[in-house]
N, C-alpha and C. Protein backbone atom coordinates (compact mmCIF):
# COMPACT_ATOMS: atom_id res chain seq x y z
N UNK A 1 -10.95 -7.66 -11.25
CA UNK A 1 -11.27 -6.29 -10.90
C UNK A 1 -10.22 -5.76 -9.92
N UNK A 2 -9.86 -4.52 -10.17
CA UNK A 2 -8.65 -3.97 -9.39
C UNK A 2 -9.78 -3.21 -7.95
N UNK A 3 -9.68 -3.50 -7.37
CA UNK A 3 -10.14 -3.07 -6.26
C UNK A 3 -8.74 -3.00 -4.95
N UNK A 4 -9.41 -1.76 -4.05
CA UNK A 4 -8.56 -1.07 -2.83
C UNK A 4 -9.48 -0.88 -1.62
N UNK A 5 -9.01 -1.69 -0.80
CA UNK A 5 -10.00 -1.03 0.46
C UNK A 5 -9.17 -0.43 1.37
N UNK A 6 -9.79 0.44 1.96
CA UNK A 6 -8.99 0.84 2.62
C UNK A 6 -9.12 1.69 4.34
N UNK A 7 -8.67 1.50 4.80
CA UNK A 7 -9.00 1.81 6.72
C UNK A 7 -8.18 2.17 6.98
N UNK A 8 -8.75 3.39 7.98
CA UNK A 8 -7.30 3.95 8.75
C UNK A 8 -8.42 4.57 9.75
N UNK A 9 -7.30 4.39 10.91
CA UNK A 9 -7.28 4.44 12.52
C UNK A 9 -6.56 5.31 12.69
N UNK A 10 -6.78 5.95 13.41
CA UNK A 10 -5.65 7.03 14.38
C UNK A 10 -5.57 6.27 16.00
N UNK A 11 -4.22 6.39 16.00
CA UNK A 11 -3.91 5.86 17.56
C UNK A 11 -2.79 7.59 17.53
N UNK A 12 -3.67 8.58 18.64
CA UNK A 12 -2.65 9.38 19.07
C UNK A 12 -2.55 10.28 17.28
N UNK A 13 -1.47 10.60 17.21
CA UNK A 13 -0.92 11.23 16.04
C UNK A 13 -0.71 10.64 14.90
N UNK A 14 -0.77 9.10 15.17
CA UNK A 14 -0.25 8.45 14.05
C UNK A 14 -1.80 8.10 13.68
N UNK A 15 -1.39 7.90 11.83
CA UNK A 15 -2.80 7.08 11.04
C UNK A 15 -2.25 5.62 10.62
N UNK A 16 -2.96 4.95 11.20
CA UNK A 16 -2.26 3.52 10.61
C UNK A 16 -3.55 3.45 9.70
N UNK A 17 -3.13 3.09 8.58
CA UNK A 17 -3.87 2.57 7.14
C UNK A 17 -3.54 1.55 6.96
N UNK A 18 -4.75 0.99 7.06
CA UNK A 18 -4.41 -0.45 6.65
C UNK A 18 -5.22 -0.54 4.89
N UNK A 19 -4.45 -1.34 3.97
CA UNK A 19 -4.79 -1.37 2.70
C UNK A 19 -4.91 -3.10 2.42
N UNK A 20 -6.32 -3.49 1.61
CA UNK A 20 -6.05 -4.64 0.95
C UNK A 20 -6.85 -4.62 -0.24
N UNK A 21 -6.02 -5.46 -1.29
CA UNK A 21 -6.46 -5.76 -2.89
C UNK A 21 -5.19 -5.15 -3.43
N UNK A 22 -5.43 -4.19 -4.32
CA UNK A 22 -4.56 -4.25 -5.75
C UNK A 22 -4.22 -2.63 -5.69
N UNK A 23 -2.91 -2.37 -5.10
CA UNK A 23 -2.77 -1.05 -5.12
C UNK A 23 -2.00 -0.74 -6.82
N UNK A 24 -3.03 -0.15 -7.75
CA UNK A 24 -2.40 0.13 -9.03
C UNK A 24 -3.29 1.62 -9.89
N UNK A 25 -2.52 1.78 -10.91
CA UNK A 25 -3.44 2.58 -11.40
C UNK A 25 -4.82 2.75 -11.81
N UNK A 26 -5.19 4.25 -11.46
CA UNK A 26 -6.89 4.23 -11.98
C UNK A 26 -7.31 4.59 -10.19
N UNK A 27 -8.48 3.58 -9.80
CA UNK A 27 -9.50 4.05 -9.06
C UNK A 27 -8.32 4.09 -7.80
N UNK A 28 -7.67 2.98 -7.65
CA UNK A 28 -7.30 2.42 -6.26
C UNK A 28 -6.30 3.28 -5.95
N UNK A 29 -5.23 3.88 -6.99
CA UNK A 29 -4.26 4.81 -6.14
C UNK A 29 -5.02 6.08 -5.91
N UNK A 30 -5.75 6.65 -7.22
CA UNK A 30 -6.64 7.74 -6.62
C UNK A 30 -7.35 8.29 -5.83
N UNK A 31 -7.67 7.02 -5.30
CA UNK A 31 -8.86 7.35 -3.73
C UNK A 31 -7.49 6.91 -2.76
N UNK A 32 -6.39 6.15 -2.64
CA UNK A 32 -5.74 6.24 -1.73
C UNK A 32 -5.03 7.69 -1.66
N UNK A 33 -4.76 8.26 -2.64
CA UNK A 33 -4.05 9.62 -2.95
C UNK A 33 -4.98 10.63 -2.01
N UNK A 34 -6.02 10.49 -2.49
CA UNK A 34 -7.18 11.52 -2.00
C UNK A 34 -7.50 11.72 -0.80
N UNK A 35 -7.48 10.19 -0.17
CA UNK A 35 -7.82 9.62 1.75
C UNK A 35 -6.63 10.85 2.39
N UNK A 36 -5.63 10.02 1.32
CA UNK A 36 -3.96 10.57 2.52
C UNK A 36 -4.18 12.15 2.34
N UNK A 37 -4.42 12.81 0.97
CA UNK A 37 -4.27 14.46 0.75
C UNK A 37 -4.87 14.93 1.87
N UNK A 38 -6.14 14.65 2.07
CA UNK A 38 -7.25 14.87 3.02
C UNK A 38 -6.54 15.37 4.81
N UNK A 39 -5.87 13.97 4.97
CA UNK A 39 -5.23 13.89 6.18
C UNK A 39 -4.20 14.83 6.35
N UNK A 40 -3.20 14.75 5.37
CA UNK A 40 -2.25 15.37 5.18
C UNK A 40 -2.75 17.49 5.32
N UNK A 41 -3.15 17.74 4.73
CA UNK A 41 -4.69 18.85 4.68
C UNK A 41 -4.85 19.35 5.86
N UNK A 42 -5.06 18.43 6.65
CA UNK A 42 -5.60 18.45 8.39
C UNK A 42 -4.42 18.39 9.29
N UNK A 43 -2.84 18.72 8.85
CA UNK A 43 -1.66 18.37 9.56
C UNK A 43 -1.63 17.02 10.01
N UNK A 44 -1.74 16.25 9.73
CA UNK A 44 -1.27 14.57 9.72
C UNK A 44 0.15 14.16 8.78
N UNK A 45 1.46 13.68 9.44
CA UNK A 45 2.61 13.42 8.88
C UNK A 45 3.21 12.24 9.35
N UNK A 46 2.44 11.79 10.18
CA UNK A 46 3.16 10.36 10.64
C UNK A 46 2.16 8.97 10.34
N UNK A 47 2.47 8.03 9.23
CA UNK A 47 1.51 6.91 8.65
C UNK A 47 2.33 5.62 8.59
N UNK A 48 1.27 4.49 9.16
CA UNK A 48 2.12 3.41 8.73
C UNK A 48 1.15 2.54 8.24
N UNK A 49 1.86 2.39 7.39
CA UNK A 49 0.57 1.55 6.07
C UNK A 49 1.03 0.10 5.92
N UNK A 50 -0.41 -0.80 6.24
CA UNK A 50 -0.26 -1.91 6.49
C UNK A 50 -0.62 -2.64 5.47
N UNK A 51 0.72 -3.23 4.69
CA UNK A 51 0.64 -3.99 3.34
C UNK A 51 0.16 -5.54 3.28
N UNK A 52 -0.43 -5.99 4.39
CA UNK A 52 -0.15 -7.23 4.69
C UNK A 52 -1.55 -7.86 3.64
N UNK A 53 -2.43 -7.46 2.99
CA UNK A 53 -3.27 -8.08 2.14
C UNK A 53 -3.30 -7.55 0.98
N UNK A 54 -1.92 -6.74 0.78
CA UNK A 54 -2.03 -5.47 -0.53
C UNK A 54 -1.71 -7.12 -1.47
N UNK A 55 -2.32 -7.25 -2.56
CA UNK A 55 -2.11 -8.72 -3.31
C UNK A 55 -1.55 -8.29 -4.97
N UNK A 56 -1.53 -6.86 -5.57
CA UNK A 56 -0.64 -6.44 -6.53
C UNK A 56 -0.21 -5.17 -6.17
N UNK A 57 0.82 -4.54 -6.80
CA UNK A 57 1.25 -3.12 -6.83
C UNK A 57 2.05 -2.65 -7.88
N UNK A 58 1.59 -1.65 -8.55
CA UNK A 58 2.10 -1.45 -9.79
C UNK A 58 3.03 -0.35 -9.57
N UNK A 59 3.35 0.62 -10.68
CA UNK A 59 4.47 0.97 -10.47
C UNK A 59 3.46 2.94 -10.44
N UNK A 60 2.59 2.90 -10.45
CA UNK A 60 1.64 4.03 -9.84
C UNK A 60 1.17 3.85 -8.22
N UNK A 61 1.52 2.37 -7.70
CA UNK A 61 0.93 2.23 -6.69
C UNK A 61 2.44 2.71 -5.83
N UNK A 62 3.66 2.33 -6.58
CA UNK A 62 5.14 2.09 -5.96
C UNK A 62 5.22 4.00 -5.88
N UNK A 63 5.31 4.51 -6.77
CA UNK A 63 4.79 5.94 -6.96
C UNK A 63 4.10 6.61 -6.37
N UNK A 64 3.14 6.33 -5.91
CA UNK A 64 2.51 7.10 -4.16
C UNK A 64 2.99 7.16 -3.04
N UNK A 65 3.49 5.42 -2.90
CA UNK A 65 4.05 5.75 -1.50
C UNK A 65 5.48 6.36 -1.41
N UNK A 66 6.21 6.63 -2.58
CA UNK A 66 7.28 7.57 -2.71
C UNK A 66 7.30 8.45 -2.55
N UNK A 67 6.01 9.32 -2.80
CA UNK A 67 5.35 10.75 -2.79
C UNK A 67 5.20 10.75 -1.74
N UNK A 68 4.04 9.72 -1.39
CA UNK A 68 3.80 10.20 0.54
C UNK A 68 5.07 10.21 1.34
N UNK A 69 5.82 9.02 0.94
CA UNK A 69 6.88 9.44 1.97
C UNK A 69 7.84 10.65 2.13
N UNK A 70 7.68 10.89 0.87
CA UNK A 70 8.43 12.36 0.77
C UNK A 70 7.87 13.78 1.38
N UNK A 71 6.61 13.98 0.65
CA UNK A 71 5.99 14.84 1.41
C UNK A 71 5.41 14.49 3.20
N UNK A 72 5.49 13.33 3.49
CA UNK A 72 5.36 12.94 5.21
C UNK A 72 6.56 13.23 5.46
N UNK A 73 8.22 13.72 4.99
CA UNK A 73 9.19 13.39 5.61
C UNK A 73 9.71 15.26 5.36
N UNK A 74 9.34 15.83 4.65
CA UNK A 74 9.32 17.43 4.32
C UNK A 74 8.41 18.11 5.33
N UNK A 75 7.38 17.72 5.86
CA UNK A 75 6.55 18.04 7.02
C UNK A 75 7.17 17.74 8.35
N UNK A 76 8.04 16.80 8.56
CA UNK A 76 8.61 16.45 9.97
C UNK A 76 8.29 14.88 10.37
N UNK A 77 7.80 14.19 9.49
CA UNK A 77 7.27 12.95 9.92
C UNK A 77 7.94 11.68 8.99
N UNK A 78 7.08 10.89 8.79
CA UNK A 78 7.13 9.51 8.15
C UNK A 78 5.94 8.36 7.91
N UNK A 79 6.97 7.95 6.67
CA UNK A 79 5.86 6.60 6.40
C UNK A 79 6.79 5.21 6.46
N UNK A 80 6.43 4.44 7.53
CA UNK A 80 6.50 3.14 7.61
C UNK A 80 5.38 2.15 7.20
N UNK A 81 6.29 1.12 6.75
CA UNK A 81 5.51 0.28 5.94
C UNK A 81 5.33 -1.22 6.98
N UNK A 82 4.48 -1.95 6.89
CA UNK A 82 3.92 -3.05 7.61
C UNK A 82 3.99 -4.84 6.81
N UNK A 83 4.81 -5.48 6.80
CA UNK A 83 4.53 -6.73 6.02
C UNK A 83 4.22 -6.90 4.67
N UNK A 84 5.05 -6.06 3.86
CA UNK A 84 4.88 -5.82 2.75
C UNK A 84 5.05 -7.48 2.26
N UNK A 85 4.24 -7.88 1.19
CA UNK A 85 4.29 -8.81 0.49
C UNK A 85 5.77 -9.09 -0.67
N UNK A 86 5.50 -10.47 -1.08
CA UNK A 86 6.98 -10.95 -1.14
C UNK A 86 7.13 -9.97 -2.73
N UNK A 87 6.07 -9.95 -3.51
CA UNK A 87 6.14 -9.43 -4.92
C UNK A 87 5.88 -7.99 -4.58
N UNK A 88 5.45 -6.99 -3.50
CA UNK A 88 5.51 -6.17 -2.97
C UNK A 88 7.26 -5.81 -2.72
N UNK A 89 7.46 -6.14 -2.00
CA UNK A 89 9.05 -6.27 -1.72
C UNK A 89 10.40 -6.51 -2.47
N UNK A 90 10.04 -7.21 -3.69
CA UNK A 90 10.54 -7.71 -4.65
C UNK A 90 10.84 -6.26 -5.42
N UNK A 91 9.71 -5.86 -5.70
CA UNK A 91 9.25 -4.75 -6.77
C UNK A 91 9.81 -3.58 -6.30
N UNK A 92 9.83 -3.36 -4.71
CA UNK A 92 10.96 -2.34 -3.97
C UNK A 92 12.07 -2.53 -4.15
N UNK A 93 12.73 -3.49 -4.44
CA UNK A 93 13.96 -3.90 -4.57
C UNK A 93 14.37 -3.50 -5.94
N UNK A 94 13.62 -3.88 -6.58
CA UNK A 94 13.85 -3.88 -8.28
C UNK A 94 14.22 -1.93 -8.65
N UNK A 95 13.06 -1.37 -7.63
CA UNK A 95 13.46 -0.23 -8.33
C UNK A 95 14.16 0.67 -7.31
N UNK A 96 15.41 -0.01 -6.64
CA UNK A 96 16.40 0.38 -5.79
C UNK A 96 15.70 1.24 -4.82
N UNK A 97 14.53 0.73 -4.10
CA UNK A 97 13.68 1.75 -3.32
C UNK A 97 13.22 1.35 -2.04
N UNK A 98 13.87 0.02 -1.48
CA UNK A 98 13.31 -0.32 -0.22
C UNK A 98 14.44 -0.08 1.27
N UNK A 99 15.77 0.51 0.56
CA UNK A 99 16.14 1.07 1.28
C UNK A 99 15.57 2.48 2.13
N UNK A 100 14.53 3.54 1.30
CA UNK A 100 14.24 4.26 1.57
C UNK A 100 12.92 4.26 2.80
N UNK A 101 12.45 2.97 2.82
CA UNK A 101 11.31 2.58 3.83
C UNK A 101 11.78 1.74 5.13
N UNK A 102 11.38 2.40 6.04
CA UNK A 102 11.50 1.37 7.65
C UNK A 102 9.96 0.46 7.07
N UNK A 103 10.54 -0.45 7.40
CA UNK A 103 9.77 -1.55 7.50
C UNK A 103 9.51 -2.80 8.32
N UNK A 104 8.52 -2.57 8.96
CA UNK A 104 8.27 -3.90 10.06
C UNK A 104 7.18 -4.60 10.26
N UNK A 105 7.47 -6.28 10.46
CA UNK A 105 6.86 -7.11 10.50
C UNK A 105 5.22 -6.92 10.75
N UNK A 106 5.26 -6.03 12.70
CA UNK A 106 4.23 -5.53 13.04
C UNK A 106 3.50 -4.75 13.04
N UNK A 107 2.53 -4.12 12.80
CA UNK A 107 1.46 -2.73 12.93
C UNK A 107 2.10 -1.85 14.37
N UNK A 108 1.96 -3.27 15.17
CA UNK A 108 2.48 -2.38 16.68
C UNK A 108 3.27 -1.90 16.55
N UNK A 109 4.63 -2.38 16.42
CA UNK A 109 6.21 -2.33 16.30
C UNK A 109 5.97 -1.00 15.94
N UNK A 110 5.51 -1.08 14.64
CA UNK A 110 5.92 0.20 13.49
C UNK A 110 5.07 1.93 14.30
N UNK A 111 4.08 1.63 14.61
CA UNK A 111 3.36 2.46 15.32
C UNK A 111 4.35 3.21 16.86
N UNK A 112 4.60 2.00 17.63
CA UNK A 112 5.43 2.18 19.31
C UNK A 112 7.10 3.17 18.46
N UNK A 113 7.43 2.79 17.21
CA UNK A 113 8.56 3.07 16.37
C UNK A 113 8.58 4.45 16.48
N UNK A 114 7.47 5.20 16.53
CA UNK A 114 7.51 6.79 16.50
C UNK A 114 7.39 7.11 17.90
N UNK A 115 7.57 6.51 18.88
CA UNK A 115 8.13 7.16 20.23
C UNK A 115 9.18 7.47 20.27
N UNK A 116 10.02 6.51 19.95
CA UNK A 116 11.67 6.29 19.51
C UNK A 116 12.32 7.09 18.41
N UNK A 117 11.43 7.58 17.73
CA UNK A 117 12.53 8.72 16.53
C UNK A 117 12.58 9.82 17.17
């Protein structure tokens, strides 16, 4: 079963989302699409999404966070990514796309990261 859970915190301005299971097409990118529209909706542009239990990602799941980052980065902000997994990472690579993401080890790091831009 493709299942997505998903949490997000606000510390300050930033939403850290944390995601685990199977970010792919169908239910799981749709309700993640929907969470972020929502936020986004409410002036929210700065997210760092924490991949660290994301366990597949398809190429609808690779496809959102392209979108979000684009539209988070057309608003004035950003999306950093958190411990992306090795087939996570792999799959960024493959489709010449992990240059386009800051990415760090920690939740903290990545969060304290938007004092500094």
């Amino acid at each position: 079963m493709n299942t997505l859970e998903i949490k997000i915190m606000k510390y300050g301005e930033i939403e850290a989302v944390e995601l685990s299971g199977a970010l792919v097409l169908g239910t799981p990118v749709n309700n993640l699409r929907q969470k972020i529209d929502n936020l986004t909706a409410h002036g929210a542009n700065q997210f760092v999404f924490n991949l660290t239990a994301i366990t597949r990602m398809d190429s609808s799941g690779i496809g959102l966070l392209v979108m979000i980052m684009s539209s988070t980065k057309e608003a004035g902000g950003a999306l950093k990514l958190v411990n992306p997994s090795k087939q996570v990472t792999q799959t960024l690579k493959m489709c010449n796309l992990l240059p386009l993401f800051e990415i760090f080890s920690e939740e903290q790091e990545a969060i304290s990261s938007f004092a500094k831009s």
